[in-house]
PDB file of N, CA and C in Angstrom:
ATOM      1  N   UNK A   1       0.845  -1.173   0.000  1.00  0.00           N
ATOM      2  CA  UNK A   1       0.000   0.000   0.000  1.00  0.00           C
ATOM      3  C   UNK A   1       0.891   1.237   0.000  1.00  0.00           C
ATOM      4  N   UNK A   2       0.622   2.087  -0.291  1.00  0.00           N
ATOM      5  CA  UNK A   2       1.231   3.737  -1.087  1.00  0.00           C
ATOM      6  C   UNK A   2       1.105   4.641   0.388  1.00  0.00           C
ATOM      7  N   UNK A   3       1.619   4.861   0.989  1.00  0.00           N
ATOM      8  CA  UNK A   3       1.914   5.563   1.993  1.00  0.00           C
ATOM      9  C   UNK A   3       2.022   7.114   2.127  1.00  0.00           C
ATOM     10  N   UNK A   4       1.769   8.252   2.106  1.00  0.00           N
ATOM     11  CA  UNK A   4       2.372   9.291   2.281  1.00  0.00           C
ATOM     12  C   UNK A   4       1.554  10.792   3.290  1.00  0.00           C
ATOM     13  N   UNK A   5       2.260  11.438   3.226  1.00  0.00           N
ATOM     14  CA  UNK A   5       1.911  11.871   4.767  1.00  0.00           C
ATOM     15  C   UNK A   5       1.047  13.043   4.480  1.00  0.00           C
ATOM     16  N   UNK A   6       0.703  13.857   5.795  1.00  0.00           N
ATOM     17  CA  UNK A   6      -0.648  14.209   5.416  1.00  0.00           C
ATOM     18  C   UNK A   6      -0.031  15.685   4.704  1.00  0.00           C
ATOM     19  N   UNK A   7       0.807  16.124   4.893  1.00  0.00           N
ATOM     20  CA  UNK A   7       1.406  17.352   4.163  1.00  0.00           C
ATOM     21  C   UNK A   7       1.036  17.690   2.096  1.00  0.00           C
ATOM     22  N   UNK A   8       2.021  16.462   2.352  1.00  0.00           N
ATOM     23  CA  UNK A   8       2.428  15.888   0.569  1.00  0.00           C
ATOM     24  C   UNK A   8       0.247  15.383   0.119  1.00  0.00           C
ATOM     25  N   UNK A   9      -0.470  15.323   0.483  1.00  0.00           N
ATOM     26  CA  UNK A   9      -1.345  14.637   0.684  1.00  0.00           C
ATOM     27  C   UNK A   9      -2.000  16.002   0.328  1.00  0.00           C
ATOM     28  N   UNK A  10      -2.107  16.792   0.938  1.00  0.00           N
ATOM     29  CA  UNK A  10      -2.595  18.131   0.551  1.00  0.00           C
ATOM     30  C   UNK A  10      -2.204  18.890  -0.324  1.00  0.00           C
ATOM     31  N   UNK A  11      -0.683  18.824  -0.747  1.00  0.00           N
ATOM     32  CA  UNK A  11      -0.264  19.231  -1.700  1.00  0.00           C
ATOM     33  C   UNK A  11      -0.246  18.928  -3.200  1.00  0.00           C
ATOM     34  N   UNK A  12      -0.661  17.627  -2.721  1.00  0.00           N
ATOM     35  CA  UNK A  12      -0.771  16.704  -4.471  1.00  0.00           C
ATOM     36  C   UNK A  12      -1.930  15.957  -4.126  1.00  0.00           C
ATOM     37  N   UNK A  13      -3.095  16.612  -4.135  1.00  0.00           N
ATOM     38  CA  UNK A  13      -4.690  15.790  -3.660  1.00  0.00           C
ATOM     39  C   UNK A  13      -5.085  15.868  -5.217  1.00  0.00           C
ATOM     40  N   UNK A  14      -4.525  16.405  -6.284  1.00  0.00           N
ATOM     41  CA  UNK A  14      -5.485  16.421  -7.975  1.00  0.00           C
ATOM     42  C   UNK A  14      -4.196  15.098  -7.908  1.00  0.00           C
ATOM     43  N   UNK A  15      -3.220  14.857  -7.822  1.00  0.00           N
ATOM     44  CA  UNK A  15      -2.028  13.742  -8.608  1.00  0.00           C
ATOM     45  C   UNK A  15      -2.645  12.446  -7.835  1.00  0.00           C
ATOM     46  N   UNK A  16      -2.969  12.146  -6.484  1.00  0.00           N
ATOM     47  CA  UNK A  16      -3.855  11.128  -5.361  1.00  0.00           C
ATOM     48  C   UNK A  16      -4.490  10.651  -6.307  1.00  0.00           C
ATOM     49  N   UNK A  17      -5.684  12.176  -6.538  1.00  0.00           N
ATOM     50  CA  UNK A  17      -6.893  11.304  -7.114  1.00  0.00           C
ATOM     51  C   UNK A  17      -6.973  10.597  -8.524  1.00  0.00           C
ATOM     52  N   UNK A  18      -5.656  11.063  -9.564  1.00  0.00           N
ATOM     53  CA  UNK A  18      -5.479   9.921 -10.405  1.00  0.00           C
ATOM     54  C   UNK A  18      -4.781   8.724 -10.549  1.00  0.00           C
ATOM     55  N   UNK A  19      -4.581   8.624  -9.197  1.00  0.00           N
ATOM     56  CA  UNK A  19      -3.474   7.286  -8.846  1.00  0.00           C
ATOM     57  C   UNK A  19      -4.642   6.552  -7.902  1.00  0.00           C
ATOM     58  N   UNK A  20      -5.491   6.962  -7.553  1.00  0.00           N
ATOM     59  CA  UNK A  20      -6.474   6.279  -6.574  1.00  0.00           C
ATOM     60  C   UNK A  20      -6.591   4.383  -6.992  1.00  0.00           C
ATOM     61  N   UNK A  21      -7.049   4.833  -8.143  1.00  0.00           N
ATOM     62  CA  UNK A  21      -7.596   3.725  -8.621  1.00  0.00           C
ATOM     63  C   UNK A  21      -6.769   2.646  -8.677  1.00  0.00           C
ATOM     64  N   UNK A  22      -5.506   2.568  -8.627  1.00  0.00           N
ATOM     65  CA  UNK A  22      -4.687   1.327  -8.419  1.00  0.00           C
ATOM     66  C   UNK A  22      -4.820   0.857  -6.606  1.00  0.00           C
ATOM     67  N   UNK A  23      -5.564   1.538  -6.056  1.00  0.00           N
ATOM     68  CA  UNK A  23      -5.314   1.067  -4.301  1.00  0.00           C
ATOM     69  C   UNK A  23      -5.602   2.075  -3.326  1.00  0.00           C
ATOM     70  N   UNK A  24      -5.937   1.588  -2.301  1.00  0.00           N
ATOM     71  CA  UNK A  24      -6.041   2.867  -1.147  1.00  0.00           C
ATOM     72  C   UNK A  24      -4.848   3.081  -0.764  1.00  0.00           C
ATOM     73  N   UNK A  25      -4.908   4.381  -0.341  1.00  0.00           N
ATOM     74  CA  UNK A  25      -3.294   5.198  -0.021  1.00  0.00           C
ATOM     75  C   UNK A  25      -3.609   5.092   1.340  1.00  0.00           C
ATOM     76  N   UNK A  26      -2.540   4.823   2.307  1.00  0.00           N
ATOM     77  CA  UNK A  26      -2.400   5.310   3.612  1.00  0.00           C
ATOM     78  C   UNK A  26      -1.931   6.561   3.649  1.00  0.00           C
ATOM     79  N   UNK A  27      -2.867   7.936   4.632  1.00  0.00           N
ATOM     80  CA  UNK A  27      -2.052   9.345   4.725  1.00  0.00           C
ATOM     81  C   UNK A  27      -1.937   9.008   6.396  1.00  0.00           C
ATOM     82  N   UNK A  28      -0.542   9.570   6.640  1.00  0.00           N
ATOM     83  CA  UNK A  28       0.509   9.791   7.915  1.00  0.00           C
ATOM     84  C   UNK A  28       0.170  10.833   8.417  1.00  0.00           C
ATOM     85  N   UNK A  29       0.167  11.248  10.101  1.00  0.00           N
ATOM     86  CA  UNK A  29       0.225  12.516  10.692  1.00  0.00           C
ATOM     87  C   UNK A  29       1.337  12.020  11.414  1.00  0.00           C
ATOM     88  N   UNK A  30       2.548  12.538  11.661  1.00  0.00           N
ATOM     89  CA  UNK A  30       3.583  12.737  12.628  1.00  0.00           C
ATOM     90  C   UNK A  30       3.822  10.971  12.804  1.00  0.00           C
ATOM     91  N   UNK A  31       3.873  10.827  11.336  1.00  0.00           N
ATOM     92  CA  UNK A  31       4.687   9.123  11.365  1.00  0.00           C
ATOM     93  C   UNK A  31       3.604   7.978  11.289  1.00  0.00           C
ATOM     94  N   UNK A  32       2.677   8.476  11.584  1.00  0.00           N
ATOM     95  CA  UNK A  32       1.195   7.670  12.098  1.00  0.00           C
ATOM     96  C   UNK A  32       0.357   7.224  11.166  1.00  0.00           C
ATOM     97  N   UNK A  33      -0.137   6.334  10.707  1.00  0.00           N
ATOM     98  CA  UNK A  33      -1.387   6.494   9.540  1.00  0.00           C
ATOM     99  C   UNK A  33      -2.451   7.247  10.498  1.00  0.00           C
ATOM    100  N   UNK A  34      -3.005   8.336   9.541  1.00  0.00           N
ATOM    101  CA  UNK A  34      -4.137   9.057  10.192  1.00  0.00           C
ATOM    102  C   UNK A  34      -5.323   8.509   9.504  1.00  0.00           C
ATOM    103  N   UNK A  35      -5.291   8.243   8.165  1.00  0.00           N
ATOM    104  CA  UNK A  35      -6.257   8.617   7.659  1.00  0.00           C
ATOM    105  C   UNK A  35      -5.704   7.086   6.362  1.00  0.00           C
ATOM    106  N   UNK A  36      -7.071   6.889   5.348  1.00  0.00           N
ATOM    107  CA  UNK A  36      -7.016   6.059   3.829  1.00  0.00           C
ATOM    108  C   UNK A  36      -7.657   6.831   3.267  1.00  0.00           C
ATOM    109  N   UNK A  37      -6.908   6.573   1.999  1.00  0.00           N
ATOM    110  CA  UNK A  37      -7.904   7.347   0.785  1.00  0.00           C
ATOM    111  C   UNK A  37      -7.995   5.948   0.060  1.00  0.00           C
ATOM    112  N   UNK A  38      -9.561   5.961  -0.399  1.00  0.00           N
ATOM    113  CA  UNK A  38      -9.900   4.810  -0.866  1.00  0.00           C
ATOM    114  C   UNK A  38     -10.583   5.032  -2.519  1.00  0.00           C
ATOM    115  N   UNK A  39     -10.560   4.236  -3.148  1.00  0.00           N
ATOM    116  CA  UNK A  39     -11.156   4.446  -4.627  1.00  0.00           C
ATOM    117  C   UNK A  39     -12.500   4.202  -4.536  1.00  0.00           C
ATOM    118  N   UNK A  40     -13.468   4.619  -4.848  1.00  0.00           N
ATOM    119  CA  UNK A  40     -14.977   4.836  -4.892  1.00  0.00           C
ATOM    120  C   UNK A  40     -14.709   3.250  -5.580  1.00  0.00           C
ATOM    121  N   UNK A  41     -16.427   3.010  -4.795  1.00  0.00           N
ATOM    122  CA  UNK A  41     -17.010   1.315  -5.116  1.00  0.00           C
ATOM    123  C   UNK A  41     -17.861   2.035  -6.050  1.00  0.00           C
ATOM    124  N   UNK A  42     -18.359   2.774  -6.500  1.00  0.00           N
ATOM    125  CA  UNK A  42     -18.997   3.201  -7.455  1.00  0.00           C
ATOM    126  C   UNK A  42     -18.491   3.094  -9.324  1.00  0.00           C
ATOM    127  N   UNK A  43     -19.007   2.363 -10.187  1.00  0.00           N
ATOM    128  CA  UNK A  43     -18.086   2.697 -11.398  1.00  0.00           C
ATOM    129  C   UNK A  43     -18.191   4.385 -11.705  1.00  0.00           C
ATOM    130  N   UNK A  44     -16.708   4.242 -11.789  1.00  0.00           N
ATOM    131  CA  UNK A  44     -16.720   5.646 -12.499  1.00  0.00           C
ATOM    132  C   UNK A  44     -17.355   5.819 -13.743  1.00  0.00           C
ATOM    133  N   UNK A  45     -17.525   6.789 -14.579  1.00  0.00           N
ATOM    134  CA  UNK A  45     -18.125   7.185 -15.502  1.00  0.00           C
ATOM    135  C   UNK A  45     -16.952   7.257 -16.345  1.00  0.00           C
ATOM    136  N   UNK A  46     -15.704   8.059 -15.835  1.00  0.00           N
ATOM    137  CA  UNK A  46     -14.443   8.640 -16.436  1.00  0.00           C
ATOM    138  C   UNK A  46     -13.369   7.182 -16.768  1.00  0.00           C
ATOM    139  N   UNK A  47     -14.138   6.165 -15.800  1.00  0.00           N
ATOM    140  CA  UNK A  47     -12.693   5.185 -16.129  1.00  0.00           C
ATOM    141  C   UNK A  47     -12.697   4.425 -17.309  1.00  0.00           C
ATOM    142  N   UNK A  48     -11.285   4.824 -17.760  1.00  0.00           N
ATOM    143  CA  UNK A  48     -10.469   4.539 -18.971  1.00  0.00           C
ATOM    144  C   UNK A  48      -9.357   3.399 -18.937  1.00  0.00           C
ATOM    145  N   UNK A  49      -8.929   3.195 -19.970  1.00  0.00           N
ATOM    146  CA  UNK A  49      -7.601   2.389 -19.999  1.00  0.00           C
ATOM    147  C   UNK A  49      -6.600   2.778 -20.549  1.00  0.00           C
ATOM    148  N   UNK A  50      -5.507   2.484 -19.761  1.00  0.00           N
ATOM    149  CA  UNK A  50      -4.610   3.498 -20.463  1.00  0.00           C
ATOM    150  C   UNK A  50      -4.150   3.623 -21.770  1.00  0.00           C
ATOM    151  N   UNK A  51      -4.585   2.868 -23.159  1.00  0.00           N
ATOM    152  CA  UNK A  51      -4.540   3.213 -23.925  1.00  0.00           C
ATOM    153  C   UNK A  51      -5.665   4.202 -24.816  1.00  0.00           C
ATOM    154  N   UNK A  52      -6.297   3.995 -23.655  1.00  0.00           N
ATOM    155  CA  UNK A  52      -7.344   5.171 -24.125  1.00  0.00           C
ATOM    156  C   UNK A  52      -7.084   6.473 -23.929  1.00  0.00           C
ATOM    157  N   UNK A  53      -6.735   7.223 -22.600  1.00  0.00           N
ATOM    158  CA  UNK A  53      -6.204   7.861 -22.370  1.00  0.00           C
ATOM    159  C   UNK A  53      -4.542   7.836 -23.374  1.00  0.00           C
ATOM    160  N   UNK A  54      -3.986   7.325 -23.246  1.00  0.00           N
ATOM    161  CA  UNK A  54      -2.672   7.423 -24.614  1.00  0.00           C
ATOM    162  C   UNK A  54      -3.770   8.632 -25.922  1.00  0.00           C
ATOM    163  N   UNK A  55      -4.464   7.597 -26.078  1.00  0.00           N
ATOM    164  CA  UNK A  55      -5.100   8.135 -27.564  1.00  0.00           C
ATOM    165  C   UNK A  55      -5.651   9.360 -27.701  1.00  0.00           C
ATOM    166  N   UNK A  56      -6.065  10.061 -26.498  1.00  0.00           N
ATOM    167  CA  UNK A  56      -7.326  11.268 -26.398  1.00  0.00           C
ATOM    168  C   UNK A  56      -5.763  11.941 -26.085  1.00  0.00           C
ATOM    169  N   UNK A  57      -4.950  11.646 -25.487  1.00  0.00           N
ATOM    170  CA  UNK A  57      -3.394  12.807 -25.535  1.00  0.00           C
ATOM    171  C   UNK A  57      -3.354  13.240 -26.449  1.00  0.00           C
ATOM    172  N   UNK A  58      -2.968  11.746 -26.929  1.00  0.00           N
ATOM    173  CA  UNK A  58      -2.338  11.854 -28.728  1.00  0.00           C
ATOM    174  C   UNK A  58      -3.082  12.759 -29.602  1.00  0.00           C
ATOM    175  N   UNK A  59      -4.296  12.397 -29.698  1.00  0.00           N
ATOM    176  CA  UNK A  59      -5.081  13.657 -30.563  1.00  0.00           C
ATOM    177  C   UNK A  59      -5.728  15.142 -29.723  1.00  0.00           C
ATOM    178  N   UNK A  60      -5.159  15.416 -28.289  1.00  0.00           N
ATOM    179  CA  UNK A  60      -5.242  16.719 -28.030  1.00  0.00           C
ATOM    180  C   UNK A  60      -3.658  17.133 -28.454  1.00  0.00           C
ATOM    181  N   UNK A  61      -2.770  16.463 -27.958  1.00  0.00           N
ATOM    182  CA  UNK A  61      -1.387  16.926 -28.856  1.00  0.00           C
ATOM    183  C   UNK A  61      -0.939  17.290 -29.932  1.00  0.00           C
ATOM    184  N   UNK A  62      -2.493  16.699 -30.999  1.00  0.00           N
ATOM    185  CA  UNK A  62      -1.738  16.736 -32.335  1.00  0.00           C
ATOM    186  C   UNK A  62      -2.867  17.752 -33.110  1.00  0.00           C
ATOM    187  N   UNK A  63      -3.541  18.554 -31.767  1.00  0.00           N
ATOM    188  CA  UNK A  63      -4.494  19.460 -32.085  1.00  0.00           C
ATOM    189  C   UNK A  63      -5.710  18.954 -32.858  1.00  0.00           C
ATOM    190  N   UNK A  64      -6.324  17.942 -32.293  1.00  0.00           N
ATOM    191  CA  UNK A  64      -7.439  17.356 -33.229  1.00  0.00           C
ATOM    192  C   UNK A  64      -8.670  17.080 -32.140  1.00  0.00           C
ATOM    193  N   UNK A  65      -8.107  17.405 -30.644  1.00  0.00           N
ATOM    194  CA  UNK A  65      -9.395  17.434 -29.916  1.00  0.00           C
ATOM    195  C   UNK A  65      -9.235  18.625 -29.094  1.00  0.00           C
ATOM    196  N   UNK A  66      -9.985  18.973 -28.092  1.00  0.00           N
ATOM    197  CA  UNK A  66      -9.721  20.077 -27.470  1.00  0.00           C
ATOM    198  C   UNK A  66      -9.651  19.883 -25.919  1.00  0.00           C
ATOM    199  N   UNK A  67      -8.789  20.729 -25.144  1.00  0.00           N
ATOM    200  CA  UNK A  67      -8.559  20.098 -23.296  1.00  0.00           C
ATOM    201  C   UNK A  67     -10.232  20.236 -22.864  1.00  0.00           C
ATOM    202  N   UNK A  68     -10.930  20.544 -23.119  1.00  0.00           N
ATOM    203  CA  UNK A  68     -12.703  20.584 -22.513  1.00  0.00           C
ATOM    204  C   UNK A  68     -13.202  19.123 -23.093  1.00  0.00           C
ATOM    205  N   UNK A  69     -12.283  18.355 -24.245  1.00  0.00           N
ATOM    206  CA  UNK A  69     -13.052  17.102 -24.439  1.00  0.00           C
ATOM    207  C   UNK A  69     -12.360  15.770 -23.626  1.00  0.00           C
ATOM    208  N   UNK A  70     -10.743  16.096 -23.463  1.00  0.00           N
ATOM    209  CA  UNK A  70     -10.036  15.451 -22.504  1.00  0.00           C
ATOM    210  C   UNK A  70     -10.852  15.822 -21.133  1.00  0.00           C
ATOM    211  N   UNK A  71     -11.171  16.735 -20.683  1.00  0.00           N
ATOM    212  CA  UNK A  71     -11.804  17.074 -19.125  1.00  0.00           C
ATOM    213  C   UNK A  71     -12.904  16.007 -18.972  1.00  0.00           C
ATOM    214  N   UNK A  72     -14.248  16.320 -20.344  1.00  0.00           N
ATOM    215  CA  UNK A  72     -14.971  15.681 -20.164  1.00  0.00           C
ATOM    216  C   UNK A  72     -15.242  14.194 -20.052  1.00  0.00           C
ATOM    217  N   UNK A  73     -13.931  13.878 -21.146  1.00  0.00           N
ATOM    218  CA  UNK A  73     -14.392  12.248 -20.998  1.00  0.00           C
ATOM    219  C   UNK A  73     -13.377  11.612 -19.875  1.00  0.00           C
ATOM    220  N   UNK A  74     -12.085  12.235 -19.414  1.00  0.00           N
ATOM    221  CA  UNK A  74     -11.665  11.479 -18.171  1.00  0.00           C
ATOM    222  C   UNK A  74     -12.269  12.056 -16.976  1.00  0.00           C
ATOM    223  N   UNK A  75     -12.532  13.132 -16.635  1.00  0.00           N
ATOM    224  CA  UNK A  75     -12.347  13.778 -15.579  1.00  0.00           C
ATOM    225  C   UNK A  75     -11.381  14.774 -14.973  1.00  0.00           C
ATOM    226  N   UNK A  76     -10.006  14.460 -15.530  1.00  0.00           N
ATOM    227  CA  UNK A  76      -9.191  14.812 -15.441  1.00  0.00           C
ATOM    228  C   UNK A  76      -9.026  17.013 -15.209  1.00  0.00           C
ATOM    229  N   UNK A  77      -8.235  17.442 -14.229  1.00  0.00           N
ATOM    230  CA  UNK A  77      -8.285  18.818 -13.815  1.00  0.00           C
ATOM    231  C   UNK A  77      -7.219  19.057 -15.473  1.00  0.00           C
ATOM    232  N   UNK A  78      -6.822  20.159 -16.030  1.00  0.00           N
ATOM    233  CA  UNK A  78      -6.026  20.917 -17.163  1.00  0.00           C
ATOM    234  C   UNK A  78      -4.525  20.792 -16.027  1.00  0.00           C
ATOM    235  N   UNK A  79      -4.247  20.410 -14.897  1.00  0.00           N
ATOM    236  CA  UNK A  79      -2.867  20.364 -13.830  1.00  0.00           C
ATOM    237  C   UNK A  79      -2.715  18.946 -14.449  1.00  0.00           C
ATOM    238  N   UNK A  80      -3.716  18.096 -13.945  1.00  0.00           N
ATOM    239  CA  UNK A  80      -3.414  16.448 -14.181  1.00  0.00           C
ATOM    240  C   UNK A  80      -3.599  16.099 -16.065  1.00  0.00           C
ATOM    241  N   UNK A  81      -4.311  16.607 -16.815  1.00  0.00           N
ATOM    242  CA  UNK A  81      -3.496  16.769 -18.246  1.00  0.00           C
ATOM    243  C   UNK A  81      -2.441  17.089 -18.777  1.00  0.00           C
ATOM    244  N   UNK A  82      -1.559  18.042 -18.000  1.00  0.00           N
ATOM    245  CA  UNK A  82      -0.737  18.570 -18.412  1.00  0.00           C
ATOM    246  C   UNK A  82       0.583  17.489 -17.508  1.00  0.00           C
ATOM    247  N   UNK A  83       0.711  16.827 -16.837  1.00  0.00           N
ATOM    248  CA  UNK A  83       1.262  15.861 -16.117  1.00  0.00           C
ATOM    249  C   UNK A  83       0.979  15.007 -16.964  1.00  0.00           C
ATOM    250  N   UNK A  84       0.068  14.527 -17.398  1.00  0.00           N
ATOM    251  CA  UNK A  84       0.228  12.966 -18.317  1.00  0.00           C
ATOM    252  C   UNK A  84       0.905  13.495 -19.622  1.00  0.00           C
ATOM    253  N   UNK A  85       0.679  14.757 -20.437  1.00  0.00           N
ATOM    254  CA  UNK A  85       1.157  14.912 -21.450  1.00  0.00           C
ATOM    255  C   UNK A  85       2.666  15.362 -21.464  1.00  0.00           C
ATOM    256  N   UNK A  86       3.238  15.668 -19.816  1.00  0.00           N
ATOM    257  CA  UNK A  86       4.273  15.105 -19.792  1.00  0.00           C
ATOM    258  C   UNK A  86       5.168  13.739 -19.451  1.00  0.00           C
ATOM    259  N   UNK A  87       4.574  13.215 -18.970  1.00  0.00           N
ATOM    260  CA  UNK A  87       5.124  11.877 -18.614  1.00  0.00           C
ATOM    261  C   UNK A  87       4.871  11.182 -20.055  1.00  0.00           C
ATOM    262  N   UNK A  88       4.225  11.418 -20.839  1.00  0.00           N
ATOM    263  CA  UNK A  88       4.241  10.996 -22.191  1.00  0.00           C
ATOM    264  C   UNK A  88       5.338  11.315 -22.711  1.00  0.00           C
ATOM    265  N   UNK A  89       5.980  12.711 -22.871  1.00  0.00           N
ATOM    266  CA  UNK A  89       6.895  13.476 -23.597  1.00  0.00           C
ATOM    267  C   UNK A  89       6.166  13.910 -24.707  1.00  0.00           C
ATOM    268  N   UNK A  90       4.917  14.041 -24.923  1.00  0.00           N
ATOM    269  CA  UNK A  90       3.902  15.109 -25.611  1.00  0.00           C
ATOM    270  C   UNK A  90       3.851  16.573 -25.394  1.00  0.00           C
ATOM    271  N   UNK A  91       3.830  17.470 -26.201  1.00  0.00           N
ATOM    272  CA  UNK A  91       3.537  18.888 -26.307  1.00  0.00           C
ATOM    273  C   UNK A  91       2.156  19.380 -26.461  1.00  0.00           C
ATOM    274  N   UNK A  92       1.858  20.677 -26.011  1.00  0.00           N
ATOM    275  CA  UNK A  92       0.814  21.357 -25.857  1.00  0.00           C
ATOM    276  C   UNK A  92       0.175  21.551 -27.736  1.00  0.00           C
ATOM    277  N   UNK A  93      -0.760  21.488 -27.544  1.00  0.00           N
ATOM    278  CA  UNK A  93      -0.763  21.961 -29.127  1.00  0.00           C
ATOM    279  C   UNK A  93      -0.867  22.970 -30.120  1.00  0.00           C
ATOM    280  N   UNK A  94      -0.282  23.724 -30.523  1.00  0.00           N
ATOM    281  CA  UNK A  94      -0.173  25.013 -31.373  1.00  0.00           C
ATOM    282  C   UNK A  94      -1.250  25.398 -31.837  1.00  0.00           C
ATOM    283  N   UNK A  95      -2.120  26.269 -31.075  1.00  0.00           N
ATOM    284  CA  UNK A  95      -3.791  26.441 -31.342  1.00  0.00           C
ATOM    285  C   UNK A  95      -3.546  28.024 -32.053  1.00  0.00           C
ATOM    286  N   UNK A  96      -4.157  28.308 -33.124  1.00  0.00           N
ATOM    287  CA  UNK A  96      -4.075  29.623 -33.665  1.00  0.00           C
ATOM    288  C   UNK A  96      -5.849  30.173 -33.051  1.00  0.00           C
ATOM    289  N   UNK A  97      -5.320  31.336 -32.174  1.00  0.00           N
ATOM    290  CA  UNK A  97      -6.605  31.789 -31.642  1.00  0.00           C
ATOM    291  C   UNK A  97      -7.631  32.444 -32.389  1.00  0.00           C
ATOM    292  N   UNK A  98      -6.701  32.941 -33.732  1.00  0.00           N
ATOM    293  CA  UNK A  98      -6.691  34.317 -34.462  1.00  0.00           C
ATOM    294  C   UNK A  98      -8.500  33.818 -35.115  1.00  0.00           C
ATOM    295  N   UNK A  99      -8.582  32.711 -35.063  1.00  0.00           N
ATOM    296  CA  UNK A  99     -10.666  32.627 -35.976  1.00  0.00           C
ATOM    297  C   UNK A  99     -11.505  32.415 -35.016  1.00  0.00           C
ATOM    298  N   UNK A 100     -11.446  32.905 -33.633  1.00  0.00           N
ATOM    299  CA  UNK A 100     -12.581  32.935 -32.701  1.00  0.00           C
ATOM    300  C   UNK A 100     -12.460  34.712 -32.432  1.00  0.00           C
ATOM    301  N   UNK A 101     -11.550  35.295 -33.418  1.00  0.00           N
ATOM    302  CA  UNK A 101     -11.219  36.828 -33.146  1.00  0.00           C
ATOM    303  C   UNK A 101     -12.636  37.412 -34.005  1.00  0.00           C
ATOM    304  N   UNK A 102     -13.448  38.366 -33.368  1.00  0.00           N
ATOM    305  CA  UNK A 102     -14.210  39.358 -34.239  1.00  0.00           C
ATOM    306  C   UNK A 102     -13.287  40.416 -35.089  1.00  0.00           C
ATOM    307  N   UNK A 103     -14.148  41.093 -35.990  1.00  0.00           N
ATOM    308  CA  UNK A 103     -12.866  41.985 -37.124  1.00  0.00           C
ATOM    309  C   UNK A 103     -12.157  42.732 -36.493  1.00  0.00           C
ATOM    310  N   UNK A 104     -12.648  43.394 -35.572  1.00  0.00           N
ATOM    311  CA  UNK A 104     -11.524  44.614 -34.624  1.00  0.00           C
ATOM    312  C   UNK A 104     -10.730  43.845 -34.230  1.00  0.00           C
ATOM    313  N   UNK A 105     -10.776  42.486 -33.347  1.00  0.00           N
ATOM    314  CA  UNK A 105      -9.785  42.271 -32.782  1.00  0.00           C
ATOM    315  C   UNK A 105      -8.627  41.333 -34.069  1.00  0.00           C
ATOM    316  N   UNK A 106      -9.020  41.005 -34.868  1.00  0.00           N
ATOM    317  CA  UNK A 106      -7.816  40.455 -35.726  1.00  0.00           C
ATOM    318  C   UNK A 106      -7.616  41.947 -36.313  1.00  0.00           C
ATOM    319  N   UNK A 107      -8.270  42.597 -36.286  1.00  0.00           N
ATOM    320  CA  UNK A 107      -7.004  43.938 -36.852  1.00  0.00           C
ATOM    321  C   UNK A 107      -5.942  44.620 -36.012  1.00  0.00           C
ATOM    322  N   UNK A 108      -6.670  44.256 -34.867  1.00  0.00           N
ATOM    323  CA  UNK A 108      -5.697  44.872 -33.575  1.00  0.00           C
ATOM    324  C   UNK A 108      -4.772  43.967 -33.405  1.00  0.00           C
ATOM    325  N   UNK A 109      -4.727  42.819 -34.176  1.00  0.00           N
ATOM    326  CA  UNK A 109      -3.670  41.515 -33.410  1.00  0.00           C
ATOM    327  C   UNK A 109      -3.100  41.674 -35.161  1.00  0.00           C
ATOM    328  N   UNK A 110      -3.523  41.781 -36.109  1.00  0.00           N
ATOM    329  CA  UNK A 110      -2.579  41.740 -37.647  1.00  0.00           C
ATOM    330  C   UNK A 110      -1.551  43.308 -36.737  1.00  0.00           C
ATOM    331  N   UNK A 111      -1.879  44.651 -36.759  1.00  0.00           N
ATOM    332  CA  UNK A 111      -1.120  45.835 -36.494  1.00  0.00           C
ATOM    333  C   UNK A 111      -0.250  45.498 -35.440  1.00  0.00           C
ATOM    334  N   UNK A 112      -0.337  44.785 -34.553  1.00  0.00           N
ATOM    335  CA  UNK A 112       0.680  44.385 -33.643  1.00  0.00           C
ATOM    336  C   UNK A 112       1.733  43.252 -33.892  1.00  0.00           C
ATOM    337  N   UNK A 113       0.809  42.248 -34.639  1.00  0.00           N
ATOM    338  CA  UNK A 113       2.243  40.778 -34.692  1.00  0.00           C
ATOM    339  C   UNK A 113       2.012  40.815 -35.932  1.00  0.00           C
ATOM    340  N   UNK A 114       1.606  41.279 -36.862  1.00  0.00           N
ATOM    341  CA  UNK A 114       1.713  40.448 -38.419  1.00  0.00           C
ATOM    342  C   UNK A 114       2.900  41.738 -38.765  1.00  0.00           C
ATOM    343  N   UNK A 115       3.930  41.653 -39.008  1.00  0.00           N
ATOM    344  CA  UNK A 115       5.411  42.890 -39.874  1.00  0.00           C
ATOM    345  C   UNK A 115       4.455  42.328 -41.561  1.00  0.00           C
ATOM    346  N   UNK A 116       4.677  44.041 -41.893  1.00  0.00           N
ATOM    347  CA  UNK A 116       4.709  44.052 -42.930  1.00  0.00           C
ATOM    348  C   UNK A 116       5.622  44.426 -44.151  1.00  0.00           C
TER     349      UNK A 116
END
């Protein structure tokens, strides 16, 4: 069983809750188990396999889905996405904002970054 104390426990409670699911964690006060964190007897809705999760990376990485469709179908916080898409060695994906711009604002963003 996964041990760690109640400090680290508070500090990494979004990283816990995607490691839950392999086991209950024992949390420590002053050396002590105080407390378990246990994985819901409930099926999740969000649980995946990890090649599923691989795949919904892979195509938010390669800009073909968006982090609101990764949220929705794991659960997952945009902290704990950004942790798997590094432990992958995946990159963020190069989103051009510039076609959700109304006309003023792509003229105000061409006069500033587009050199002519």
């Amino acid at each position: 069983m996964k041990t760690i104390s109640a400090t680290d426990a508070k500090n990494k409670f979004g990283q816990l809750m995607s490691v839950i699911s392999a086991g209950p964690i024992a949390i420590t006060k002053n050396g002590k188990i105080a407390a378990y964190l246990t994985p819901s007897q409930i099926e999740d809705e969000h649980s995946m396999s990890v090649e599923q999760l691989d795949e919904l990376l892979n195509s938010y990485a390669s800009g073909n889905i968006t982090r609101r469709n990764i949220e929705e179908a794991t659960g997952l916080w945009f902290s704990d996405i950004l942790e798997e898409l590094g432990r992958r060695g995946l990159q963020l994906p190069k989103v051009d904002t510039r076609i959700h711009y109304n006309d003023k604002q792509l003229m105000l963003f061409n006069t500033i970054f587009i050199k002519k």
